[in-house]
C-alpha atoms as a PDB file:
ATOM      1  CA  UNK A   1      11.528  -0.180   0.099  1.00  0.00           C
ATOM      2  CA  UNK A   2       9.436  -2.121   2.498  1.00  0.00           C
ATOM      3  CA  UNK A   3       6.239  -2.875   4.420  1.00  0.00           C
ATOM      4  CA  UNK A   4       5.351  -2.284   7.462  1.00  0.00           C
ATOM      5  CA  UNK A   5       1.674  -3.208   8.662  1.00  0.00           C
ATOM      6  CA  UNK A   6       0.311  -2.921  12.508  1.00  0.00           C
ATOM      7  CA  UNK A   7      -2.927  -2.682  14.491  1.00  0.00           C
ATOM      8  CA  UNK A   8      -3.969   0.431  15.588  1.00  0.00           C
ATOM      9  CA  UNK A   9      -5.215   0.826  19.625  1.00  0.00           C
ATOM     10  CA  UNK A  10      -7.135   3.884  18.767  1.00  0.00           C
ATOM     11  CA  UNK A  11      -9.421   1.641  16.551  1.00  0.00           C
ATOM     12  CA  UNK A  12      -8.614  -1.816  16.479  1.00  0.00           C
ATOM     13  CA  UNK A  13      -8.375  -1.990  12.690  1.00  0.00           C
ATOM     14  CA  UNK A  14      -5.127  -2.556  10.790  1.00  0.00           C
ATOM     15  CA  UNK A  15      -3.000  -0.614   8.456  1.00  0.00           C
ATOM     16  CA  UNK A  16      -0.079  -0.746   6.443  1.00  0.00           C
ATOM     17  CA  UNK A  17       2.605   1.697   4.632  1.00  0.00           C
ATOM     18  CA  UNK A  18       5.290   1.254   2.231  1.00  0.00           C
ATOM     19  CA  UNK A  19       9.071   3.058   3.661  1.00  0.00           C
ATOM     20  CA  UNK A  20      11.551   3.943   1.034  1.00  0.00           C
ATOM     21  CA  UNK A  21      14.965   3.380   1.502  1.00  0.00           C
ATOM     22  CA  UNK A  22      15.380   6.496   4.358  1.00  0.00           C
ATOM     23  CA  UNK A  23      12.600   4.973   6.493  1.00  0.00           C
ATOM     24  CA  UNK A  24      10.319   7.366   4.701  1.00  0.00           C
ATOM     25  CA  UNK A  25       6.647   6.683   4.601  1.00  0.00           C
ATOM     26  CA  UNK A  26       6.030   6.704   0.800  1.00  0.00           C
ATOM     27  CA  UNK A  27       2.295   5.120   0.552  1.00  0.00           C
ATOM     28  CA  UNK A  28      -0.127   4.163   3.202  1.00  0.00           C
ATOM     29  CA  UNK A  29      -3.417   2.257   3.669  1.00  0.00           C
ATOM     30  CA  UNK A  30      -7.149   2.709   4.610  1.00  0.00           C
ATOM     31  CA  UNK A  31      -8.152   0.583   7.245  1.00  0.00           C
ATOM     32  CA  UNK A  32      -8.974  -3.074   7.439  1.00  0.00           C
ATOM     33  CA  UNK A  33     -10.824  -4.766  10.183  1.00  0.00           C
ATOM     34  CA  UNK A  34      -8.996  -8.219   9.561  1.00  0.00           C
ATOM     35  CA  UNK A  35      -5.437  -9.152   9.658  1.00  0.00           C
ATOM     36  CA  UNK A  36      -6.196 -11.266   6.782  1.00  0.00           C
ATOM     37  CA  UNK A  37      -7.292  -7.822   4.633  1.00  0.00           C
ATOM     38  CA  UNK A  38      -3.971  -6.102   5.397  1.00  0.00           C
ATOM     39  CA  UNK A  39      -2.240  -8.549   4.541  1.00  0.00           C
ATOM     40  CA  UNK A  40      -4.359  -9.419   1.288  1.00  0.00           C
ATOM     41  CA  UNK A  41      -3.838  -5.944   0.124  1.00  0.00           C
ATOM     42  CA  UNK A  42       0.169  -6.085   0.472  1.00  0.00           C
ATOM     43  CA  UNK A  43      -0.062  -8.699  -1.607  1.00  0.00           C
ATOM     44  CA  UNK A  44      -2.051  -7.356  -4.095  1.00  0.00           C
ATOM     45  CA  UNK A  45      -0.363  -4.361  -4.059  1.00  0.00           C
ATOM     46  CA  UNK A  46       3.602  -6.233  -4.458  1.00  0.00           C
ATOM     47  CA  UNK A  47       1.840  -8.405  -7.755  1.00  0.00           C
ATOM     48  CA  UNK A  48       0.527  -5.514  -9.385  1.00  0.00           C
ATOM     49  CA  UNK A  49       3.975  -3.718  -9.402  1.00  0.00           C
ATOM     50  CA  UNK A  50       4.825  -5.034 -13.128  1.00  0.00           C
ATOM     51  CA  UNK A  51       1.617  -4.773 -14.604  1.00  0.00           C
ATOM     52  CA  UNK A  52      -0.283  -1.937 -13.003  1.00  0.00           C
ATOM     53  CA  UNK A  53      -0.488   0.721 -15.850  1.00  0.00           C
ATOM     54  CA  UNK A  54       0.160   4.528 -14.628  1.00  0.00           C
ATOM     55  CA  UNK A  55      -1.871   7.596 -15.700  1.00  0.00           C
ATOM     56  CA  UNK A  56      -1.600  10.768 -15.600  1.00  0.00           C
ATOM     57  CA  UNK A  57      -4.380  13.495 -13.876  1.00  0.00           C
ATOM     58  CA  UNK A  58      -5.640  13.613 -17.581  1.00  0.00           C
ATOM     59  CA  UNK A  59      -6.324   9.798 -17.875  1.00  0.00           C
ATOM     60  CA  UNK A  60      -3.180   9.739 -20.016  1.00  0.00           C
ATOM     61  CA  UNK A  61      -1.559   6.647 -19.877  1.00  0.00           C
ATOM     62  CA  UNK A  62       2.311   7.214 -19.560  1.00  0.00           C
ATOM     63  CA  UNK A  63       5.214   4.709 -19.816  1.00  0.00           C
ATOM     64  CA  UNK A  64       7.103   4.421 -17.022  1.00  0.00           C
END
């Protein structure tokens, strides 16, 4: 999986996704009106990988 952030002409704000192995889109972002924020939130998204804790609908937490 990877990455991918750009700027978007239609709005001038900036965005990013996360591609699975088959160049899939697999997540994607609201939009940020810095380049700084983008790229802020990949990070914060790639250091909460190992800790985030994952729930279920219910507010069940499940091990993953």
């Amino acid at each position: 999986m990877y990455f991918q952030f750009w700027r978007s002409d239609a709005n001038n704000q900036w965005y990013w996704h996360i591609k699975g192995g088959n160049n899939e889109i697999v997540c994607s972002s609201e939009g940020y009106t810095e380049k700084s924020g983008v790229l802020n939130a990949i990070r914060l998204v790639k250091n909460s990988a190992d800790s985030a804790k994952v729930y279920d609908a219910q507010a069940n937490l499940v091990s993953v």
